[in-house]
Protein backbone atom coordinates (compact mmCIF):
# COMPACT_ATOMS: atom_id res chain seq x y z
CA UNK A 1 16.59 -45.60 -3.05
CA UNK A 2 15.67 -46.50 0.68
CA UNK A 3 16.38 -42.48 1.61
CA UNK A 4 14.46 -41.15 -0.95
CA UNK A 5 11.33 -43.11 0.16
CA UNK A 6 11.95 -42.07 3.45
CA UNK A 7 12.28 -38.83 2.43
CA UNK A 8 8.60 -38.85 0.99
CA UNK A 9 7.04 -39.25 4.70
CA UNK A 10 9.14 -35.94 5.79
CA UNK A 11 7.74 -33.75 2.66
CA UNK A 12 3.93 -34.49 3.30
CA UNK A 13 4.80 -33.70 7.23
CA UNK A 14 6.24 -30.35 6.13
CA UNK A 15 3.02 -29.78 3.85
CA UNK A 16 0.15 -30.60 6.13
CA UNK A 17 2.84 -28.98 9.12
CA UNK A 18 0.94 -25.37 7.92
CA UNK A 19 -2.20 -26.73 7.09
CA UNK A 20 -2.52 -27.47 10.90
CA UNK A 21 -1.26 -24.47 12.16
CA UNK A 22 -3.60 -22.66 10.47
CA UNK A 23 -6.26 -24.48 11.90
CA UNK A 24 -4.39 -24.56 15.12
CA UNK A 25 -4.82 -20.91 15.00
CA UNK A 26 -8.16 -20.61 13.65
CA UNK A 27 -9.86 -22.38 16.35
CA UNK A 28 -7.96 -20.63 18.70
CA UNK A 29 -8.90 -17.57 17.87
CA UNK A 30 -12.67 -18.50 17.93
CA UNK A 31 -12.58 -19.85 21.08
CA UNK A 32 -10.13 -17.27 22.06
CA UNK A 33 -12.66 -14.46 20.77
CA UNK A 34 -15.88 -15.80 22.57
CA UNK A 35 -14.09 -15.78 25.77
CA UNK A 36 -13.03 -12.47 24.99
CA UNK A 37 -16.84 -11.52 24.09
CA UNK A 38 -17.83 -13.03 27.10
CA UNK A 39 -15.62 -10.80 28.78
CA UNK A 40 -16.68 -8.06 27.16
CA UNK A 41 -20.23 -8.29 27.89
CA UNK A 42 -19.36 -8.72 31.63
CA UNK A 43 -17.66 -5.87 32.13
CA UNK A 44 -19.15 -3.75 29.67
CA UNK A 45 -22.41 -4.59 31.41
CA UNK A 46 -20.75 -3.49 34.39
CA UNK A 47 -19.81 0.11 33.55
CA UNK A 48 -23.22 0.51 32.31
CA UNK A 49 -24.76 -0.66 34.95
CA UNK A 50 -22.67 1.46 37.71
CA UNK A 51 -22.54 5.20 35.20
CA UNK A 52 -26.09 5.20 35.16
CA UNK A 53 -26.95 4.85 38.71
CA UNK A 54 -23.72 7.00 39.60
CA UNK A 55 -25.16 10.37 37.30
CA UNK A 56 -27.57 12.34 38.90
CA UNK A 57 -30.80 11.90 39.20
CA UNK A 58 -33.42 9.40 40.27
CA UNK A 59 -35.55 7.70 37.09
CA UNK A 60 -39.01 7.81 40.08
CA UNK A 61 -38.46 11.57 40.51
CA UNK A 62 -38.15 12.47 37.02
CA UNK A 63 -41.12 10.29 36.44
CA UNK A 64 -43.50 11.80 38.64
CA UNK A 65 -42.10 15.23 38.96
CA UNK A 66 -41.12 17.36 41.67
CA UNK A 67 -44.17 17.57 43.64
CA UNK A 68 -45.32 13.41 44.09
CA UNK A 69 -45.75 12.71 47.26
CA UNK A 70 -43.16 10.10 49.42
CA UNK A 71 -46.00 6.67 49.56
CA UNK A 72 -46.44 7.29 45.82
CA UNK A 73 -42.48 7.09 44.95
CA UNK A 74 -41.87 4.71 47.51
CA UNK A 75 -44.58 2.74 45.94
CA UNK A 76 -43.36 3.01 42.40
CA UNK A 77 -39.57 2.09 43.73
CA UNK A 78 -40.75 -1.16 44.47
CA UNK A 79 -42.43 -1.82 41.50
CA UNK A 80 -39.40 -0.90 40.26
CA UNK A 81 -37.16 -3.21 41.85
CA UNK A 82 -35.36 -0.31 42.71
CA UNK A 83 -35.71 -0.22 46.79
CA UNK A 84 -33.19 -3.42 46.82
CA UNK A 85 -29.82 -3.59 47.36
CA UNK A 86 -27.65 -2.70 44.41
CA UNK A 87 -25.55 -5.84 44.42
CA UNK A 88 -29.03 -7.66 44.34
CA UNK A 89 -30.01 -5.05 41.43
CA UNK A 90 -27.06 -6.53 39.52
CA UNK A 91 -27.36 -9.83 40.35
CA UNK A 92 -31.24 -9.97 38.74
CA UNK A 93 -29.49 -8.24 35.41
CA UNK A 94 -27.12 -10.39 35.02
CA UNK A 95 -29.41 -13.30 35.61
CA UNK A 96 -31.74 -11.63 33.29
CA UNK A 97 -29.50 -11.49 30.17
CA UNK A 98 -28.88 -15.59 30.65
CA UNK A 99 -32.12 -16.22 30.35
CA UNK A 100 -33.07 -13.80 27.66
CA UNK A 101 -34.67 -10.96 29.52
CA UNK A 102 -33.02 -7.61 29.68
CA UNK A 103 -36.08 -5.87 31.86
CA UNK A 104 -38.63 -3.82 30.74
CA UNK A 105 -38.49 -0.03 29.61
CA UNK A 106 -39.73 1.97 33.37
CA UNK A 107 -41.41 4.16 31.31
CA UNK A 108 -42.75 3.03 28.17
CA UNK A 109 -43.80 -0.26 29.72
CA UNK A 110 -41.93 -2.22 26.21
CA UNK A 111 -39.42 -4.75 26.77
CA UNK A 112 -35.69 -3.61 26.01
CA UNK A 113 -35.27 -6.59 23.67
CA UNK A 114 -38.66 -5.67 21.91
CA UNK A 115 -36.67 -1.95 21.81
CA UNK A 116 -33.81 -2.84 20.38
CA UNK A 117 -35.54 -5.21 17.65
CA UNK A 118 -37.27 -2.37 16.28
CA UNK A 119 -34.81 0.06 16.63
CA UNK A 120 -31.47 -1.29 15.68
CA UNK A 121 -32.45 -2.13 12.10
CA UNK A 122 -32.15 1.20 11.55
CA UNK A 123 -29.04 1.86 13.32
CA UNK A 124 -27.23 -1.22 11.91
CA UNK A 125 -28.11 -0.11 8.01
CA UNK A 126 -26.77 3.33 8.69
CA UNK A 127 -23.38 1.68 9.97
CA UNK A 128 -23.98 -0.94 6.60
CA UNK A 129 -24.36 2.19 4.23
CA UNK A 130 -21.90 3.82 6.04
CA UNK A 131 -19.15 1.09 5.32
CA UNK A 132 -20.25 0.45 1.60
CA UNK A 133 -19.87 4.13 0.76
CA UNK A 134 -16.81 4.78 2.62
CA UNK A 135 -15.11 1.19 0.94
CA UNK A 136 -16.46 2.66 -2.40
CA UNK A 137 -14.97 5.58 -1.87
CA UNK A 138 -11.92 5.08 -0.16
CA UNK A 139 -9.93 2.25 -2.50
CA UNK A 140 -10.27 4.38 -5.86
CA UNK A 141 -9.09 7.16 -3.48
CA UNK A 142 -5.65 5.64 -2.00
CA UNK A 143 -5.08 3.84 -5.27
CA UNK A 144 -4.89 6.47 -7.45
CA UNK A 145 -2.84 8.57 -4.66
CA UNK A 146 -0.24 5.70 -4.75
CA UNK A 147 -0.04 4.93 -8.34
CA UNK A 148 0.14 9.24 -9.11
CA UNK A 149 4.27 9.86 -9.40
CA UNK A 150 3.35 13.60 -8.62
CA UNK A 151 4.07 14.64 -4.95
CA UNK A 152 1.62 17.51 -5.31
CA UNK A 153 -1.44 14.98 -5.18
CA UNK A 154 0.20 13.33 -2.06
CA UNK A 155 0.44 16.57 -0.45
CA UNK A 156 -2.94 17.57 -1.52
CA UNK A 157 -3.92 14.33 -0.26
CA UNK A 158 -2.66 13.98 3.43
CA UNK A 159 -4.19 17.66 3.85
CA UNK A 160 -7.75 17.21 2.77
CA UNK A 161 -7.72 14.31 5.28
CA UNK A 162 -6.48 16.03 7.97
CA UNK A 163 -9.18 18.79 7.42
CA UNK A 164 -11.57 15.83 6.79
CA UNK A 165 -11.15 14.62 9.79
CA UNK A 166 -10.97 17.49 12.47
CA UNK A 167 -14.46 18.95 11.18
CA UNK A 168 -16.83 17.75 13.78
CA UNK A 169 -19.47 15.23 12.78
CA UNK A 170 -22.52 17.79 13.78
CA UNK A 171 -21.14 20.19 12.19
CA UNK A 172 -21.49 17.78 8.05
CA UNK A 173 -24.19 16.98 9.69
CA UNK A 174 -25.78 20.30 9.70
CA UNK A 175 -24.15 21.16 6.89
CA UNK A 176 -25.07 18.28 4.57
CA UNK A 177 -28.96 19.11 5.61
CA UNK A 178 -28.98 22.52 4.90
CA UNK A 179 -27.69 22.02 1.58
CA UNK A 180 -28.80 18.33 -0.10
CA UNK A 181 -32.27 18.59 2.30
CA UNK A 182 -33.36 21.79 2.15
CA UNK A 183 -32.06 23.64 -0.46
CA UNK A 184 -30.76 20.51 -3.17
CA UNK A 185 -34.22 18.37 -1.98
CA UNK A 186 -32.31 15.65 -2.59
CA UNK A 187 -33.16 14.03 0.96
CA UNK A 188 -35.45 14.43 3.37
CA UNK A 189 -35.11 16.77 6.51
CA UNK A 190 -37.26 14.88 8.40
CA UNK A 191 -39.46 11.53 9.08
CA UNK A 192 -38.40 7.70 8.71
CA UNK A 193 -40.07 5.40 5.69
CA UNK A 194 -39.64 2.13 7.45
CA UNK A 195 -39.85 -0.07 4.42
CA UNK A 196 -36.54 -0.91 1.47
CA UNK A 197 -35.50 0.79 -0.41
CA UNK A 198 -37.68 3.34 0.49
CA UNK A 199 -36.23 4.11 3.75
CA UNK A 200 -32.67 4.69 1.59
CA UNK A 201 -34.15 8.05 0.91
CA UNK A 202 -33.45 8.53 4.60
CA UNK A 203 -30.59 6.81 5.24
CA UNK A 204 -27.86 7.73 2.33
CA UNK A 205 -27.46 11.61 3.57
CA UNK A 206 -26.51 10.41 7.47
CA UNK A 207 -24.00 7.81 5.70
CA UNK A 208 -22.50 9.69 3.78
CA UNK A 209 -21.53 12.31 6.78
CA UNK A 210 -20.42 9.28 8.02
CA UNK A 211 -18.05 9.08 5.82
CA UNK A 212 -16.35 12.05 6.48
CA UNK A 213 -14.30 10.34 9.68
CA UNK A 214 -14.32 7.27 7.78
CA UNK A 215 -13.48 7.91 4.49
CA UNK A 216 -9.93 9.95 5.36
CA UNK A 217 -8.39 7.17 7.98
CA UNK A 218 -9.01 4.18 5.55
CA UNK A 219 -7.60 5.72 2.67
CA UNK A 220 -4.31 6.68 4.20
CA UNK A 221 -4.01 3.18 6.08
CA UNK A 222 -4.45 1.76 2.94
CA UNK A 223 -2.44 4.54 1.12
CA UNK A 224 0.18 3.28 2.95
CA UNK A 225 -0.18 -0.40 2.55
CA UNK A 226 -0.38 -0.07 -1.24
CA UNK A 227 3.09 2.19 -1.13
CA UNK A 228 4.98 -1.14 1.20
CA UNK A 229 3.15 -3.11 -1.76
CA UNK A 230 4.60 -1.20 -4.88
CA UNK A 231 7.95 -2.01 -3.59
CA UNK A 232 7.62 -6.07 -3.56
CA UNK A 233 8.88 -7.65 -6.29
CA UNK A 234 5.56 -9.36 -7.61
CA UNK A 235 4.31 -6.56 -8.41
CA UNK A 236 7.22 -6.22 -11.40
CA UNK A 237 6.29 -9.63 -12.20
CA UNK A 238 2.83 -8.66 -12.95
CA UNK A 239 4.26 -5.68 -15.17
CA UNK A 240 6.03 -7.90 -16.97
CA UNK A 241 3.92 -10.80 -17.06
CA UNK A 242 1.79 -7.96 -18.73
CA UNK A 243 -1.62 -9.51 -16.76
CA UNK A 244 -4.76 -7.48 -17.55
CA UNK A 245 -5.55 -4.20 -15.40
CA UNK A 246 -8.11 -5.89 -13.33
CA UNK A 247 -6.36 -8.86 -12.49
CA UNK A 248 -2.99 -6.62 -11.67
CA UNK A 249 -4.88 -4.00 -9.52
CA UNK A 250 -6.38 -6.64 -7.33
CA UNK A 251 -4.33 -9.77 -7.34
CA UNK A 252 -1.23 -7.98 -7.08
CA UNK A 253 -2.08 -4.70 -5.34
CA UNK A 254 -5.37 -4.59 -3.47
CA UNK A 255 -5.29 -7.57 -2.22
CA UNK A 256 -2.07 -7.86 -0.17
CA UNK A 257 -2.85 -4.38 1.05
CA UNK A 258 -6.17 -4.78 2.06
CA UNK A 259 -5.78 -7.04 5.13
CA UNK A 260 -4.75 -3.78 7.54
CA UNK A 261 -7.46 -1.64 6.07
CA UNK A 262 -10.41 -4.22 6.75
CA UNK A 263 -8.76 -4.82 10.29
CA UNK A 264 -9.20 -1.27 11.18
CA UNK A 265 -12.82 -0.85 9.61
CA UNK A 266 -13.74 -3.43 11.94
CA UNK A 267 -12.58 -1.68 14.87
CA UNK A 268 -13.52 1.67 13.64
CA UNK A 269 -17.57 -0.10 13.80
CA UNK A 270 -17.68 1.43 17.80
CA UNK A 271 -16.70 5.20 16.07
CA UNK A 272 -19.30 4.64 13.49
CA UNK A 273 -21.60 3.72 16.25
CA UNK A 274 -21.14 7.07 18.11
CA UNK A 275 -21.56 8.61 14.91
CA UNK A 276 -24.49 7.40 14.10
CA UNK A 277 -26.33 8.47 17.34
CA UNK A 278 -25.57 11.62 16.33
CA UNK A 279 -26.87 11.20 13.19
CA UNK A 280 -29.93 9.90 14.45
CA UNK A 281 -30.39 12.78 16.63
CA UNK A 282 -30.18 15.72 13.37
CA UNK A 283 -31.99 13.56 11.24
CA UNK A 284 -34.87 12.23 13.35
CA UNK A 285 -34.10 8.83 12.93
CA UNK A 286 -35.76 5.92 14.40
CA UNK A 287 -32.81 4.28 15.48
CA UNK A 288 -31.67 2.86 18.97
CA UNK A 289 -29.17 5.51 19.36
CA UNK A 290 -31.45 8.28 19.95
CA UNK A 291 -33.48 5.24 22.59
CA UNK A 292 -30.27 5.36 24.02
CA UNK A 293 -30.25 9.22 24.70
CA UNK A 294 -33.64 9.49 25.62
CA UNK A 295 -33.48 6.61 27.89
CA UNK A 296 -30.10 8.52 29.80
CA UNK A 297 -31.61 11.90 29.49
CA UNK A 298 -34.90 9.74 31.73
CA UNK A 299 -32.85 7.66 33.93
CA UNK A 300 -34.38 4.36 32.14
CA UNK A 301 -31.88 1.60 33.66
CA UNK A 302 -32.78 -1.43 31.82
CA UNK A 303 -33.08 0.39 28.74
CA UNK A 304 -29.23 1.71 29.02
CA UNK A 305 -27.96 -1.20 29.86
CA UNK A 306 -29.10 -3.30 27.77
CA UNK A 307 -28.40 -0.91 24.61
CA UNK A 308 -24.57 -0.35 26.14
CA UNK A 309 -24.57 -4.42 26.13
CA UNK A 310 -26.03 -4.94 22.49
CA UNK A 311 -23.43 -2.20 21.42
CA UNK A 312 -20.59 -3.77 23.02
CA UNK A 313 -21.57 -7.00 21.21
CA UNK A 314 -21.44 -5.68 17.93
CA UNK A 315 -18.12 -4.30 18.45
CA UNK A 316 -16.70 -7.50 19.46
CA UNK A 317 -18.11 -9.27 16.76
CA UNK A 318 -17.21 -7.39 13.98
CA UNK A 319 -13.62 -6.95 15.55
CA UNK A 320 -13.61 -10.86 15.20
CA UNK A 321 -14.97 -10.60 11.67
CA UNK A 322 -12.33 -8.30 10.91
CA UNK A 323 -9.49 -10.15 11.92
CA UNK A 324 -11.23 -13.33 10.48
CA UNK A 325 -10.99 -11.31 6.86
CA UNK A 326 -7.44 -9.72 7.30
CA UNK A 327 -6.19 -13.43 8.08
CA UNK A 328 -8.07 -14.55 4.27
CA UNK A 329 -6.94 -11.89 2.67
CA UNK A 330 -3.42 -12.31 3.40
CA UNK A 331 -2.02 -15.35 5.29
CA UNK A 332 0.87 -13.20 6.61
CA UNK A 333 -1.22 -11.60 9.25
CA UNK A 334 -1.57 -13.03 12.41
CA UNK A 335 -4.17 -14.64 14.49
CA UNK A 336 -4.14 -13.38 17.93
């Protein structure tokens, strides 16, 4: 009798022995992922800051052309901030972003965060719609690829992606507005309603090229994962348990295949990004992407840099959402 009440003690160790691993692990991937933001940001800040002062050019010549006269650009250089030392340069950016202040456009005279809080709404629900579209279009993709028994729609599958994906981004771009703006009407070839849903008008054709590099790679990553999941034996249980369709597509299929897919999305955000500055670009969007090409094409420092930073942040963040998901989805994954 004595060694079965000791044996209680031992069975609520082994119980609660998971419970705090797993929040072992959670908090040590949150702290582990700020430092690793922090990080980030440094360095990321870094390489921005050095590539743009490294490419030719000089932001006072380009701003008063060819023919200003030495007082006048040695004037503006110090207005500037720009006749100091670039180590000192650095140091008063990187001060700068602890204290909120990421410098102030040379050109337009606007702060960069007043920049990128009007112009990365626009930016961030392109990426949004991107994502929602591609998810909406990817799982009823895969899972009717892995459920089909007919090797002709696999092969017809893995093809269309691999044409899917080496056709250039401009190039659906173009494409899509030739055909749904101009000659379908279906979207706008130009201009930027600022207001929702109106502004959806504008912002559904550049998604959905979006999708084109998005759409392929999720579906065969989670193509896959649903194939390594029709071989586990739940999944027979479920048949013969004889569950309802909804219940057995997601409890016993979608789910435990969906933790490598959402993984990947989130690090796929920094491709969508690129994406969408291109997007911006043919569609005349508002967005920060096309701030960010105009301020490299002008040789506007603080604009660059703090854009490269904001972007670099994102990333990191939704690679830590990401993970954060995979890790609910399916408690086999692990926390790193």
């Amino acid at each position: 009798m004595s060694n079965i009440n000791e044996s209680f003690p031992l069975a609520d160790v082994a119980v609660e022995e998971p419970r705090d691993k797993n929040r072992l692990a959670l908090r040590r991937l949150l702290y582990g992922r700020i430092l690793r933001s922090l990080s980030v940001g440094f360095w990321v800040s870094v390489i921005a800051f050095l590539m743009i002062r490294l490419s030719p050019g000089d932001p006072v010549q380009i701003a008063l052309g060819a023919e200003a006269t030495e007082a006048s650009v040695k004037q503006m250089r110090h207005e500037l901030g720009l006749d100091t030392s670039i180590f000192q340069q650095f140091y008063n950016f990187i001060t700068g972003i602890f204290q909120g202040d990421l410098g102030k456009s040379f050109y337009s005279g606007r702060t960069v965060t007043d920049i990128v809080g009007t112009h990365l709404p626009v930016t961030l629900m392109v990426i949004a719609l991107s994502i929602l579209l591609g998810v909406i279009m990817a799982i009823p993709i895969a899972l009717a690829v892995a459920l089909s028994k007919n090797q002709l729609v696999t092969y017809f599958f893995r093809a269309s992606t691999s044409i899917s994906l080496a056709l250039p981004g401009f190039f659906l771009a173009l494409v899509g507005l030739l055909y749904f703006g101009i000659k379908l009407n279906w979207a706008p070839s130009a201009g930027y309603e600022g207001a929702f849903p109106g502004n959806l008008r504008y912002l559904w054709l550049p998604a959905l090229v979006n999708c084109g590099s998005l759409v392929p790679v999720l579906s065969r990553v989670l193509h896959s994962s649903l194939m390594d999941t029709l071989d586990e034996e739940f999944v027979e249980t479920g048949v013969i348990r004889g569950v309802s369709k909804i219940r057995f597509y997601w409890s016993y299929l979608l789910r435990p295949s969906l933790a490598p897919t959402v993984v990947l999305l989130s690090y796929m955000v920094g491709v969508l990004i690129g994406g969408t500055v291109i997007m911006e670009t043919i569609f005349s969007l508002p967005g920060i992407g096309r701030e960010l090409i105009t301020a490299v094409n002008t040789k506007d420092y603080p604009v660059v840099q703090g854009v490269v930073l904001i972007f670099g942040i994102i990333v990191v963040f939704f690679s830590f959402i990401g993970d954060l998901l995979g890790y609910l989805l399916d408690r086999r994954v692990t926390l790193s």
